[in-house]
Every structure is written in structure tokens, then in C-alpha cells.
PDB file of N, CA and C in Angstrom:
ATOM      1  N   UNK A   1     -32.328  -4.636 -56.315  1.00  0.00           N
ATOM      2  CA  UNK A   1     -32.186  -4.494 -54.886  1.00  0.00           C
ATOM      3  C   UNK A   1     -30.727  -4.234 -54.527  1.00  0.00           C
ATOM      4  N   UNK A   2     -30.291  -4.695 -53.773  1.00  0.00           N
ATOM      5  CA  UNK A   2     -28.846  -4.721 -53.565  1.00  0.00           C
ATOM      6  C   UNK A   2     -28.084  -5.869 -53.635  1.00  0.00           C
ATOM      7  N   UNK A   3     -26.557  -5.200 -53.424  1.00  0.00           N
ATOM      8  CA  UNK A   3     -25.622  -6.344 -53.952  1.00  0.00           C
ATOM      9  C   UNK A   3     -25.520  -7.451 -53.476  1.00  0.00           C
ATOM     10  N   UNK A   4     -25.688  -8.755 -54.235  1.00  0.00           N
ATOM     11  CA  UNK A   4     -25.371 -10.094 -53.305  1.00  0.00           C
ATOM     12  C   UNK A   4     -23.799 -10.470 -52.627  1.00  0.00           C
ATOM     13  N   UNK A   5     -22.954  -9.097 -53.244  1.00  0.00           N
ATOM     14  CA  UNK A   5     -21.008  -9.742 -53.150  1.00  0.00           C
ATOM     15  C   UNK A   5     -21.418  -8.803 -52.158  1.00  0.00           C
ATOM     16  N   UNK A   6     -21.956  -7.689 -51.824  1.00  0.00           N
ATOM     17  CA  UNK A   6     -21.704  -7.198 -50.894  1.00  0.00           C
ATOM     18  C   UNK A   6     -22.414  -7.150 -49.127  1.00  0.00           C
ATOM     19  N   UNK A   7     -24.030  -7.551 -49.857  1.00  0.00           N
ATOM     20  CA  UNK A   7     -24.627  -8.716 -48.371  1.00  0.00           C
ATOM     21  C   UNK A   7     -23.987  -9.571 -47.973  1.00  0.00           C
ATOM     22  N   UNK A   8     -23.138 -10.502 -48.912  1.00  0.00           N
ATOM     23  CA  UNK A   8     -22.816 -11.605 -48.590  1.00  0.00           C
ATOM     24  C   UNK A   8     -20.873 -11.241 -47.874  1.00  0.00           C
ATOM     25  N   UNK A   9     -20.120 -10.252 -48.136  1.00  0.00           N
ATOM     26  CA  UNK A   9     -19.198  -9.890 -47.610  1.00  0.00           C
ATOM     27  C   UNK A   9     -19.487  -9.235 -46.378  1.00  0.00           C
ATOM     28  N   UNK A  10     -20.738  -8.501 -46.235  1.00  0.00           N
ATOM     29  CA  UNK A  10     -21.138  -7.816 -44.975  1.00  0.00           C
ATOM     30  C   UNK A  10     -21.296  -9.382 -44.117  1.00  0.00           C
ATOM     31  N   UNK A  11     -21.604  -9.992 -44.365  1.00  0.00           N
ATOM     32  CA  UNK A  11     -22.551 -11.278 -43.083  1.00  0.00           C
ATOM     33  C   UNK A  11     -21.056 -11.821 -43.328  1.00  0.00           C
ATOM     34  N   UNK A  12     -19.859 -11.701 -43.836  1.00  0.00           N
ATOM     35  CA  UNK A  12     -18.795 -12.579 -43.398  1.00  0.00           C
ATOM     36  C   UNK A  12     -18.369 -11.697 -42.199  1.00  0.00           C
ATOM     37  N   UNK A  13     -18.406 -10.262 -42.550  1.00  0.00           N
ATOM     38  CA  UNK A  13     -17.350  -9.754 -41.856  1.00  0.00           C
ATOM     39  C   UNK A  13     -18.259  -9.661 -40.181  1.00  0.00           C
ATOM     40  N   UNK A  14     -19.252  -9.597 -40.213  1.00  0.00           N
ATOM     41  CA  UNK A  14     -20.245  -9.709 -38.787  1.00  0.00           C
ATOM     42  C   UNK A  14     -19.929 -10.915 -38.223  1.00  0.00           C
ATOM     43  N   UNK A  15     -19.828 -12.056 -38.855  1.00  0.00           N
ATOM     44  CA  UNK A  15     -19.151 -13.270 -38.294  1.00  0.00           C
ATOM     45  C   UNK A  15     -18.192 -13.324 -37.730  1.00  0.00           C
ATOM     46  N   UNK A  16     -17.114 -12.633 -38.456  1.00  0.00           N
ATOM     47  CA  UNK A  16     -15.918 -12.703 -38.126  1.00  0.00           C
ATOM     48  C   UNK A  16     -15.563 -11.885 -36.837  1.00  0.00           C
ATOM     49  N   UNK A  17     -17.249 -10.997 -36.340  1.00  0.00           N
ATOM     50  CA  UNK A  17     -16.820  -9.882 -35.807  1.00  0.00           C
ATOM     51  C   UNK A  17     -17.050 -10.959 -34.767  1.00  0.00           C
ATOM     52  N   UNK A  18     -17.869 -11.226 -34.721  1.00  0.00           N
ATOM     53  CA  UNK A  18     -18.717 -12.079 -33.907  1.00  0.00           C
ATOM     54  C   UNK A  18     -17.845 -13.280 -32.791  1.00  0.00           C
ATOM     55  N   UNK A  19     -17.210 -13.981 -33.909  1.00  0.00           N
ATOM     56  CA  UNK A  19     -16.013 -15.068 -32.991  1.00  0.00           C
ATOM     57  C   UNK A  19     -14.802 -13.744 -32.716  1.00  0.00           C
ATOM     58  N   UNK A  20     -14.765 -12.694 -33.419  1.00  0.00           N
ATOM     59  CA  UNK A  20     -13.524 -12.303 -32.230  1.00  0.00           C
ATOM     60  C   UNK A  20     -14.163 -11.709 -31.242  1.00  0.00           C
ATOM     61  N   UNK A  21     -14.979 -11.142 -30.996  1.00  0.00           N
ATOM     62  CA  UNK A  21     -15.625 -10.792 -29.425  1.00  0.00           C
ATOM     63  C   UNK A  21     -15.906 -12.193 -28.657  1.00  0.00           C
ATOM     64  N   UNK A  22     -15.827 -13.815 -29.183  1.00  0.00           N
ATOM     65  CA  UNK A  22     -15.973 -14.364 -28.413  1.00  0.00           C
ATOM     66  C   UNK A  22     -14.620 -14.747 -27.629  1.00  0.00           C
ATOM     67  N   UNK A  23     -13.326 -14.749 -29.087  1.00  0.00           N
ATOM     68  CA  UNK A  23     -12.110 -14.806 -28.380  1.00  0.00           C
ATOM     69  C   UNK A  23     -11.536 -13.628 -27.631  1.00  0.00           C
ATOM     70  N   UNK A  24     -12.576 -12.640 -27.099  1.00  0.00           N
ATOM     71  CA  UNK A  24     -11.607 -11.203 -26.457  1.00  0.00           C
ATOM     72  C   UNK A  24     -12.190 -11.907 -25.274  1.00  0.00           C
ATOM     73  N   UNK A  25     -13.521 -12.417 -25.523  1.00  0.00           N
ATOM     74  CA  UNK A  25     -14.449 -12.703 -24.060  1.00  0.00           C
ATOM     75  C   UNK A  25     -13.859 -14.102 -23.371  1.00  0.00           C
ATOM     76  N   UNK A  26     -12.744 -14.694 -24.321  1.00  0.00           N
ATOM     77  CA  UNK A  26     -12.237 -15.749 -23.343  1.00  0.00           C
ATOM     78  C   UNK A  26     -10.965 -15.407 -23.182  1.00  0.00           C
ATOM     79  N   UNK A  27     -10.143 -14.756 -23.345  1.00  0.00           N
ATOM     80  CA  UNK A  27      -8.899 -14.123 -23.037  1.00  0.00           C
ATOM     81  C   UNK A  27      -9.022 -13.089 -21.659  1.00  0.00           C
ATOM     82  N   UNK A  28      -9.982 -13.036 -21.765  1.00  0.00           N
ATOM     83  CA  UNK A  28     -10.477 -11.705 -20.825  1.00  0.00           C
ATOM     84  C   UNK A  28     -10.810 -12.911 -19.598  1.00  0.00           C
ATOM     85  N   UNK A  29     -11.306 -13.661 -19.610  1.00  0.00           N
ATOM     86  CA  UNK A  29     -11.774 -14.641 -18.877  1.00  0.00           C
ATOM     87  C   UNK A  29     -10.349 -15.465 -18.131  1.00  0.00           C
ATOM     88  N   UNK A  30      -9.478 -15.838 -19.081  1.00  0.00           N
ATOM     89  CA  UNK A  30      -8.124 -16.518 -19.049  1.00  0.00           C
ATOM     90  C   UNK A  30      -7.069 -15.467 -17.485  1.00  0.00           C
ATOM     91  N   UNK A  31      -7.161 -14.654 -18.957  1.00  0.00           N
ATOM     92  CA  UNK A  31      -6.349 -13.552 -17.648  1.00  0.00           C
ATOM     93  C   UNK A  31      -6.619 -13.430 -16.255  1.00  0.00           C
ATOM     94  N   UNK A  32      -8.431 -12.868 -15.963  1.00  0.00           N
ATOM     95  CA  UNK A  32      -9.139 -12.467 -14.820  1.00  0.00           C
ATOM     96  C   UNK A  32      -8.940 -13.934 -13.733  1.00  0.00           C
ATOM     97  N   UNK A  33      -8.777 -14.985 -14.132  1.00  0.00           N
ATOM     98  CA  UNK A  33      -8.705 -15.730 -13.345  1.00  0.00           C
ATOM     99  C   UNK A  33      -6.898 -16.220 -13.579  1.00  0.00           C
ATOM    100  N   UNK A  34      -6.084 -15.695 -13.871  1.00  0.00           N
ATOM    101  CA  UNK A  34      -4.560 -15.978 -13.912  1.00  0.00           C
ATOM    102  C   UNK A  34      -4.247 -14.405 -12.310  1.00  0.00           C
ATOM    103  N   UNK A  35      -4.981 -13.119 -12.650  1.00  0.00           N
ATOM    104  CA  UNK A  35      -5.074 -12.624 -11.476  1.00  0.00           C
ATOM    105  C   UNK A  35      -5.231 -12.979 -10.673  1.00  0.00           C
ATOM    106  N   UNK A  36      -6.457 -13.840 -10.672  1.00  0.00           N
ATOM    107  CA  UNK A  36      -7.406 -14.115  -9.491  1.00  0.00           C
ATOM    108  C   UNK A  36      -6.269 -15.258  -8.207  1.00  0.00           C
ATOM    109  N   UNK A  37      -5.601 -16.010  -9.321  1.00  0.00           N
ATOM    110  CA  UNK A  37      -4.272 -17.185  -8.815  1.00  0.00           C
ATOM    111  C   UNK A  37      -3.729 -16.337  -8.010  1.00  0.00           C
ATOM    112  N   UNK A  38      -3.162 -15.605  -8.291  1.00  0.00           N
ATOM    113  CA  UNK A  38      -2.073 -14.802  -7.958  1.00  0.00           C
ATOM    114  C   UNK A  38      -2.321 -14.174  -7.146  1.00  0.00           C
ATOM    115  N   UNK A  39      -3.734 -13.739  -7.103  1.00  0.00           N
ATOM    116  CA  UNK A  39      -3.835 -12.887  -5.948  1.00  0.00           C
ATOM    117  C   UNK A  39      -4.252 -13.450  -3.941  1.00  0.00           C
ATOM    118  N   UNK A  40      -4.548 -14.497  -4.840  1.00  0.00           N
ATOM    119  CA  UNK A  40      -4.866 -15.899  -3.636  1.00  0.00           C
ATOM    120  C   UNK A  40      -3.599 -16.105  -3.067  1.00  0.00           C
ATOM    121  N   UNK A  41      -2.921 -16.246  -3.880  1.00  0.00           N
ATOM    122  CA  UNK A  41      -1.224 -17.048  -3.809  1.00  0.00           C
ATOM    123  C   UNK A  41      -0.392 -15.836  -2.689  1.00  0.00           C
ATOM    124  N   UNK A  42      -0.583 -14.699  -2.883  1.00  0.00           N
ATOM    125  CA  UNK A  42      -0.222 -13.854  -2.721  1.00  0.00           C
ATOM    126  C   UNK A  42      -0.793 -12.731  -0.780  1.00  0.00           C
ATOM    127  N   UNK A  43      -1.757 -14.290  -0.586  1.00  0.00           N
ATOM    128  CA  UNK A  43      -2.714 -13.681   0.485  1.00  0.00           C
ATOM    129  C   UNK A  43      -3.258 -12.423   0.443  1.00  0.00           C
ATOM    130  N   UNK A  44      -4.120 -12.277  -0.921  1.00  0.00           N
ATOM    131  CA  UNK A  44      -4.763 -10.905  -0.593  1.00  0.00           C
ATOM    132  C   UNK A  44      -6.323 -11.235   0.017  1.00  0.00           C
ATOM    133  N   UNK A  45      -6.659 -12.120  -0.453  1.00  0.00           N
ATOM    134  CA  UNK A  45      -7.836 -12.509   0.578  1.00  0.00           C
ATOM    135  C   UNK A  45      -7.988 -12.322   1.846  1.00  0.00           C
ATOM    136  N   UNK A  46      -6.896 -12.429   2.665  1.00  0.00           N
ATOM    137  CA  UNK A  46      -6.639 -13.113   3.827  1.00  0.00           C
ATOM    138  C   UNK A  46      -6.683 -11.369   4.681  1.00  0.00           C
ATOM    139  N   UNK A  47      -6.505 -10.465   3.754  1.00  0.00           N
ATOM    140  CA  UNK A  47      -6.555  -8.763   4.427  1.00  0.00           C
ATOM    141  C   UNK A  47      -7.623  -8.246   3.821  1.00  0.00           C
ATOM    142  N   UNK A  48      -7.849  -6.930   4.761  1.00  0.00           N
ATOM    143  CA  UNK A  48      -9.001  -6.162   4.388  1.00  0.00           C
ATOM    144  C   UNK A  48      -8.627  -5.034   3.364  1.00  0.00           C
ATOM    145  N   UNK A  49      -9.042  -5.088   2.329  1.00  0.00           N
ATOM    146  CA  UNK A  49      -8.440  -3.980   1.525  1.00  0.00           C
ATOM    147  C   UNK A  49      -9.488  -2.808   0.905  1.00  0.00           C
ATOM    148  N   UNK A  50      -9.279  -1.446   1.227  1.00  0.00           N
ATOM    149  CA  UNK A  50     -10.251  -0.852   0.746  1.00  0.00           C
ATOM    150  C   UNK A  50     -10.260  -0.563  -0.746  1.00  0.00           C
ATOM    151  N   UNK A  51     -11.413  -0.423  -1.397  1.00  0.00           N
ATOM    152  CA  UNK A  51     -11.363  -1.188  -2.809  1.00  0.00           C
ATOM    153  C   UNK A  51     -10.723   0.566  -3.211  1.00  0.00           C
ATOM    154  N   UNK A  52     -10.466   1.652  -2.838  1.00  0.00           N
ATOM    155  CA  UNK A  52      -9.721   2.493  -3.841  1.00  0.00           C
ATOM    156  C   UNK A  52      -7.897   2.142  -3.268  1.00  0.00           C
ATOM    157  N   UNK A  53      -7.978   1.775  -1.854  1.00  0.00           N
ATOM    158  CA  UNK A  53      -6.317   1.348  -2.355  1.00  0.00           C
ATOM    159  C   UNK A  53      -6.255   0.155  -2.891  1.00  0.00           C
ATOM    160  N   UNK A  54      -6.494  -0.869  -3.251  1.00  0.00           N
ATOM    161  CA  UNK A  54      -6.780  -1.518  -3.995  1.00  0.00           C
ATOM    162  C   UNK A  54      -6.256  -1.611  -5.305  1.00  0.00           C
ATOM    163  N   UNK A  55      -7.168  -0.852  -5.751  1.00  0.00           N
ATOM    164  CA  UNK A  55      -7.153   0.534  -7.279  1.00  0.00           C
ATOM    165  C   UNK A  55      -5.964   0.994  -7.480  1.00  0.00           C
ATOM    166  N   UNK A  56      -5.977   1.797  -6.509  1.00  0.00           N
ATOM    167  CA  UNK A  56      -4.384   2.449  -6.570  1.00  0.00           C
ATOM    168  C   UNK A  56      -3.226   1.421  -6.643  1.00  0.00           C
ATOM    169  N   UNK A  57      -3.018   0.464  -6.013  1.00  0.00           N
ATOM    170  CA  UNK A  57      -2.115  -0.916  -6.396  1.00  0.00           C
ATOM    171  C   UNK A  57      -2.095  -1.096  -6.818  1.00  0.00           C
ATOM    172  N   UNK A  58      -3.362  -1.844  -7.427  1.00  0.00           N
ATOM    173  CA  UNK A  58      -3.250  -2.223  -8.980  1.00  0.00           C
ATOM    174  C   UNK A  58      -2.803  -1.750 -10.179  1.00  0.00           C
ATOM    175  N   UNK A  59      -2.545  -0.555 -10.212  1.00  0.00           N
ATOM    176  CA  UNK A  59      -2.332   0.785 -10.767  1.00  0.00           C
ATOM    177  C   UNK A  59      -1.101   0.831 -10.835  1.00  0.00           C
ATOM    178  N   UNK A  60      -0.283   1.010  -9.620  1.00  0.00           N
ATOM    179  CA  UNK A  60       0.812   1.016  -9.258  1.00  0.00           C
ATOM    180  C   UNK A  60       1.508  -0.215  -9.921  1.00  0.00           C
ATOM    181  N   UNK A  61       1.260  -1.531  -9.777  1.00  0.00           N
ATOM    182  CA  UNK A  61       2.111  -2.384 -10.355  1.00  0.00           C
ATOM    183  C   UNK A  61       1.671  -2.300 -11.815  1.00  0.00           C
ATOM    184  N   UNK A  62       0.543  -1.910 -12.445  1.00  0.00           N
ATOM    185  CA  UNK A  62       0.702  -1.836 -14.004  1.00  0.00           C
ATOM    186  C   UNK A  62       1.825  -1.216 -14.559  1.00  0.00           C
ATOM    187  N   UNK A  63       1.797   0.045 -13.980  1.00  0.00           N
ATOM    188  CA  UNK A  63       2.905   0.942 -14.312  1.00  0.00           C
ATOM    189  C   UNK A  63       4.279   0.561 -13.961  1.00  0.00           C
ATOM    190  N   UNK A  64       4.305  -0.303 -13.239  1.00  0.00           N
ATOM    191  CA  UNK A  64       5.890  -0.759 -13.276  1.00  0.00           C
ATOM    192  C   UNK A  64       6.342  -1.854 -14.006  1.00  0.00           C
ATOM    193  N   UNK A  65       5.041  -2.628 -14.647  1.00  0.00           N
ATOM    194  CA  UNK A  65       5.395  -3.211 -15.692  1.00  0.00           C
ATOM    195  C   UNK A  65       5.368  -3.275 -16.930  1.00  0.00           C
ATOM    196  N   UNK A  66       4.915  -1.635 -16.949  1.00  0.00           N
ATOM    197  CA  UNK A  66       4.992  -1.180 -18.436  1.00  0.00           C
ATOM    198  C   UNK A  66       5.793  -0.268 -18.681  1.00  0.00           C
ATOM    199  N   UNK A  67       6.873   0.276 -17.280  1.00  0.00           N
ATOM    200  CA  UNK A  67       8.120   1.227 -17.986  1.00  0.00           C
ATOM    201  C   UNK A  67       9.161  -0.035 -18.648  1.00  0.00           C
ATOM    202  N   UNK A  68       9.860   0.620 -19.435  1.00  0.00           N
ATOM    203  CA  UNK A  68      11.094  -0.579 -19.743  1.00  0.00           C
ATOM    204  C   UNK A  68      11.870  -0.552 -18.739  1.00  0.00           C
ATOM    205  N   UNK A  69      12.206  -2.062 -18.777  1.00  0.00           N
ATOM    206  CA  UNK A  69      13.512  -2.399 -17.798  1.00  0.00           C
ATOM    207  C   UNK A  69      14.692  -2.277 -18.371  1.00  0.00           C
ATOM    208  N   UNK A  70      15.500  -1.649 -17.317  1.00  0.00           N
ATOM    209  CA  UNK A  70      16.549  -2.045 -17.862  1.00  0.00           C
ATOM    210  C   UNK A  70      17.654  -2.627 -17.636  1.00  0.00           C
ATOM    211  N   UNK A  71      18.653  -3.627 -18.257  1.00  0.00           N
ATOM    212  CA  UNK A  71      19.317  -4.295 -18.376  1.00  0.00           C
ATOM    213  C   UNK A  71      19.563  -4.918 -16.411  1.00  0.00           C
ATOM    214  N   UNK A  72      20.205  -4.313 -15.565  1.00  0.00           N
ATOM    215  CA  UNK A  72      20.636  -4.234 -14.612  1.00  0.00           C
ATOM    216  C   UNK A  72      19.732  -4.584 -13.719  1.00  0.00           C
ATOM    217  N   UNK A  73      18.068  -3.803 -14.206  1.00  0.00           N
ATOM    218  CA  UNK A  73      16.948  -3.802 -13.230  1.00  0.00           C
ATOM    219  C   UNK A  73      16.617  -5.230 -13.440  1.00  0.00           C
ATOM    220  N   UNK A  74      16.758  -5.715 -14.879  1.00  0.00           N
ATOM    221  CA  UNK A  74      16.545  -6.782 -15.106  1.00  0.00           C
ATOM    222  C   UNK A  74      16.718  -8.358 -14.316  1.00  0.00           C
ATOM    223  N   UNK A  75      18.229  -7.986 -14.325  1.00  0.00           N
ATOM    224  CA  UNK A  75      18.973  -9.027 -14.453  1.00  0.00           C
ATOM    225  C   UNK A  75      19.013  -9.137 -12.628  1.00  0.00           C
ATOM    226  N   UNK A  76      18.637  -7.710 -11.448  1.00  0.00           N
ATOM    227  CA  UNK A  76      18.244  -7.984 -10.358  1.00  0.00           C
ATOM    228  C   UNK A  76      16.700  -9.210 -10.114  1.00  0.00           C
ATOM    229  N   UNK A  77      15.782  -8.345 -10.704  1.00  0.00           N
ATOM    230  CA  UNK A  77      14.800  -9.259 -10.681  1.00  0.00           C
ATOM    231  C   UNK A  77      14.923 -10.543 -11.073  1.00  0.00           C
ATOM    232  N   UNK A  78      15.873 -10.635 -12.108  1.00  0.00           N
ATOM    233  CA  UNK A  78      16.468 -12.363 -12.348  1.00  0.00           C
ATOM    234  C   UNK A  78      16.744 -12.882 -10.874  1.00  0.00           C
ATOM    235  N   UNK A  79      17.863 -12.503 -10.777  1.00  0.00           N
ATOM    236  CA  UNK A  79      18.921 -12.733  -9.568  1.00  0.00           C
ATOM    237  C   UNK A  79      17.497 -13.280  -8.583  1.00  0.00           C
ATOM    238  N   UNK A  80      16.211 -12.166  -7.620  1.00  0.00           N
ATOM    239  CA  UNK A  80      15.935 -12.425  -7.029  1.00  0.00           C
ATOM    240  C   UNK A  80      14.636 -13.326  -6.757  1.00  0.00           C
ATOM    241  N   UNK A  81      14.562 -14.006  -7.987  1.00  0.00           N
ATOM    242  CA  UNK A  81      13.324 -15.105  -8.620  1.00  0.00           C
ATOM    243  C   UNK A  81      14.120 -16.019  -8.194  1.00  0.00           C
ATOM    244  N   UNK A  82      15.381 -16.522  -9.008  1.00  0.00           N
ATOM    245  CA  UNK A  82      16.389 -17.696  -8.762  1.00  0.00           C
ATOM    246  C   UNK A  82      16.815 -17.906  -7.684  1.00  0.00           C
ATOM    247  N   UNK A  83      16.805 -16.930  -6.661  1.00  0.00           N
ATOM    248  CA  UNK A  83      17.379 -17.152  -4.801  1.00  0.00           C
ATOM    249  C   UNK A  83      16.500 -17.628  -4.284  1.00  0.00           C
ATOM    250  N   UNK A  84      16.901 -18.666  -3.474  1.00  0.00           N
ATOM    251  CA  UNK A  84      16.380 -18.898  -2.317  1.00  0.00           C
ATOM    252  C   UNK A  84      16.530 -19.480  -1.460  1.00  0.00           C
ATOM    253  N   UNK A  85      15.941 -19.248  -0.428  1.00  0.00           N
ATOM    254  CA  UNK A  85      16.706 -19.098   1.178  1.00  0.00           C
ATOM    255  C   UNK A  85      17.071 -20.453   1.456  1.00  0.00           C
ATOM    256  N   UNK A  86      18.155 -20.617   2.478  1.00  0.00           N
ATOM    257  CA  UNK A  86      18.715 -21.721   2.816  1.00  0.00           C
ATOM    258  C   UNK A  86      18.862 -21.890   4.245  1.00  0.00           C
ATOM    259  N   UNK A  87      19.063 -22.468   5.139  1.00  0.00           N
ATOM    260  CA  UNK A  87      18.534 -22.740   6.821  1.00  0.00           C
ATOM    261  C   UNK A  87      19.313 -21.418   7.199  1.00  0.00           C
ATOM    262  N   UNK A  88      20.097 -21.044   7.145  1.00  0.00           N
ATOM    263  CA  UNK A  88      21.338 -20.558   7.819  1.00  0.00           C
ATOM    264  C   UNK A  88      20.309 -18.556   7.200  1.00  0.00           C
ATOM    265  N   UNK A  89      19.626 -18.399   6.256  1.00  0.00           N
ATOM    266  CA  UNK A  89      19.109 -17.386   5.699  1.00  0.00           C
ATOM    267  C   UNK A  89      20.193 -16.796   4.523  1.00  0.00           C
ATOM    268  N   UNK A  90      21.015 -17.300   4.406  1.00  0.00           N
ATOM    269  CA  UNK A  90      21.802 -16.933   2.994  1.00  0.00           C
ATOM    270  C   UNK A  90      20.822 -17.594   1.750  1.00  0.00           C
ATOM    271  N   UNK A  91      20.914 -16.266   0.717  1.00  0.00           N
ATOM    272  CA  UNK A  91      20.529 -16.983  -0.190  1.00  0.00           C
ATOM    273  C   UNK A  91      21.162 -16.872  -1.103  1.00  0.00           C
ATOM    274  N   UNK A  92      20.977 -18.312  -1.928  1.00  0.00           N
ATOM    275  CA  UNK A  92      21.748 -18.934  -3.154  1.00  0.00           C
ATOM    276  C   UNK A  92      20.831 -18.646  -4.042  1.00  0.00           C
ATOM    277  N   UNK A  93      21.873 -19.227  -5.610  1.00  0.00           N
ATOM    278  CA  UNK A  93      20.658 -19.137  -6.720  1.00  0.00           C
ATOM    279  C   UNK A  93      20.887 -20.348  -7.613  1.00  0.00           C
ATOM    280  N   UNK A  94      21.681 -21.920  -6.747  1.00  0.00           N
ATOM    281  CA  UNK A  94      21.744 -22.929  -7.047  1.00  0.00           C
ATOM    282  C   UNK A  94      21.181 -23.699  -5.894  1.00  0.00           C
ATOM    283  N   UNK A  95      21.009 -24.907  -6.159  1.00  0.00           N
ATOM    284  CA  UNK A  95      20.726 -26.510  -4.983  1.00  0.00           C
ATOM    285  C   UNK A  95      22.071 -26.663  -4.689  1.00  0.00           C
ATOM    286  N   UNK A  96      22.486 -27.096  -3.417  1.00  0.00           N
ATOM    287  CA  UNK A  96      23.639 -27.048  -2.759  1.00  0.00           C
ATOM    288  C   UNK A  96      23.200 -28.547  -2.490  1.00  0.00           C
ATOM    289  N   UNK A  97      23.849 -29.887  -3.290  1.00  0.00           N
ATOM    290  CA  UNK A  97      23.397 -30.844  -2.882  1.00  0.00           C
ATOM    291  C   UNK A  97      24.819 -31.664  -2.749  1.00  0.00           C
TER     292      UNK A  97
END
């Protein structure tokens, strides 16, 4: 009949196929709801959005986080994570205590 090293290497590797489609299906899961945060956080609920601009947004910020940054662009987006506003509207990028 046929080979037992090689039935028996076929049913490993189907296994193996098997738990990684379960770990794509929870990564996939992980992420969709790390969006989902963000997009709450972000009040997109709270507007009406038509689902191709939407699309197109979504789109739009992929692509800006998949050109490289560079150095300068960087180190702005640093800068403007670490600021924040203070009564007077100046912003710092320390606690003024």
C-alpha cells in the first residue's frame, strides 16, 4: 500500500497546518479588536461615515504607515505624542511640577 513515514509525515504536517490557521484566526481576532479600541477612542462611532470613505481612510492611513519614516518625520511625531497641553495652551513635553 503506501508509505507509513510518509502518511504519517503527511498527518503531521496537516496538524501543523491546522494550529497555524488557528493562530492566524486569533491574531486576526487580537488585532480586529485593537482597531476596534481605537476606533471608539477616536470617536468614530459617534459620526456617520460612508462605508467607501471609510475605505478610502483606512487606506490612506495604511499607506502612511508603511512608507519609511524618516529620521526628522520621526522624531516630529515623537515630539508630538510627548506634548501636552498646559492651561495657558503651550505645549510642553515634560510635568512642570
Amino acid at each position: 500500500m503506501g508509505d507509513p513515514n510518509l502518511t504519517a509525515s503527511m498527518a503531521g504536517i496537516d496538524a501543523k497546518i491546522e494550529k497555524l490557521r488557528e493562530k492566524k484566526k486569533k491574531m486576526q481576532l487580537r488585532a480586529s479588536e485593537r482597531f476596534v479600541r481605537a476606533a471608539i477612542e477616536a470617536g468614530l462611532l459617534d459620526i456617520e461615515v460612508d462605508e467607501e470613505d471609510l475605505l478610502k481612510a483606512f487606506r490612506d492611513v495604511a499607506e502612511r504607515f508603511r512608507r519609511p519614516a524618516t529620521k526628522s518625520a520621526a522624531t516630529d511625531t515623537h515630539k508630538a505624542r510627548s506634548a501636552h497641553k498646559v492651561s495657558d495652551g503651550a505645549a510642553v513635553g515634560h510635568d512642570e511640577r
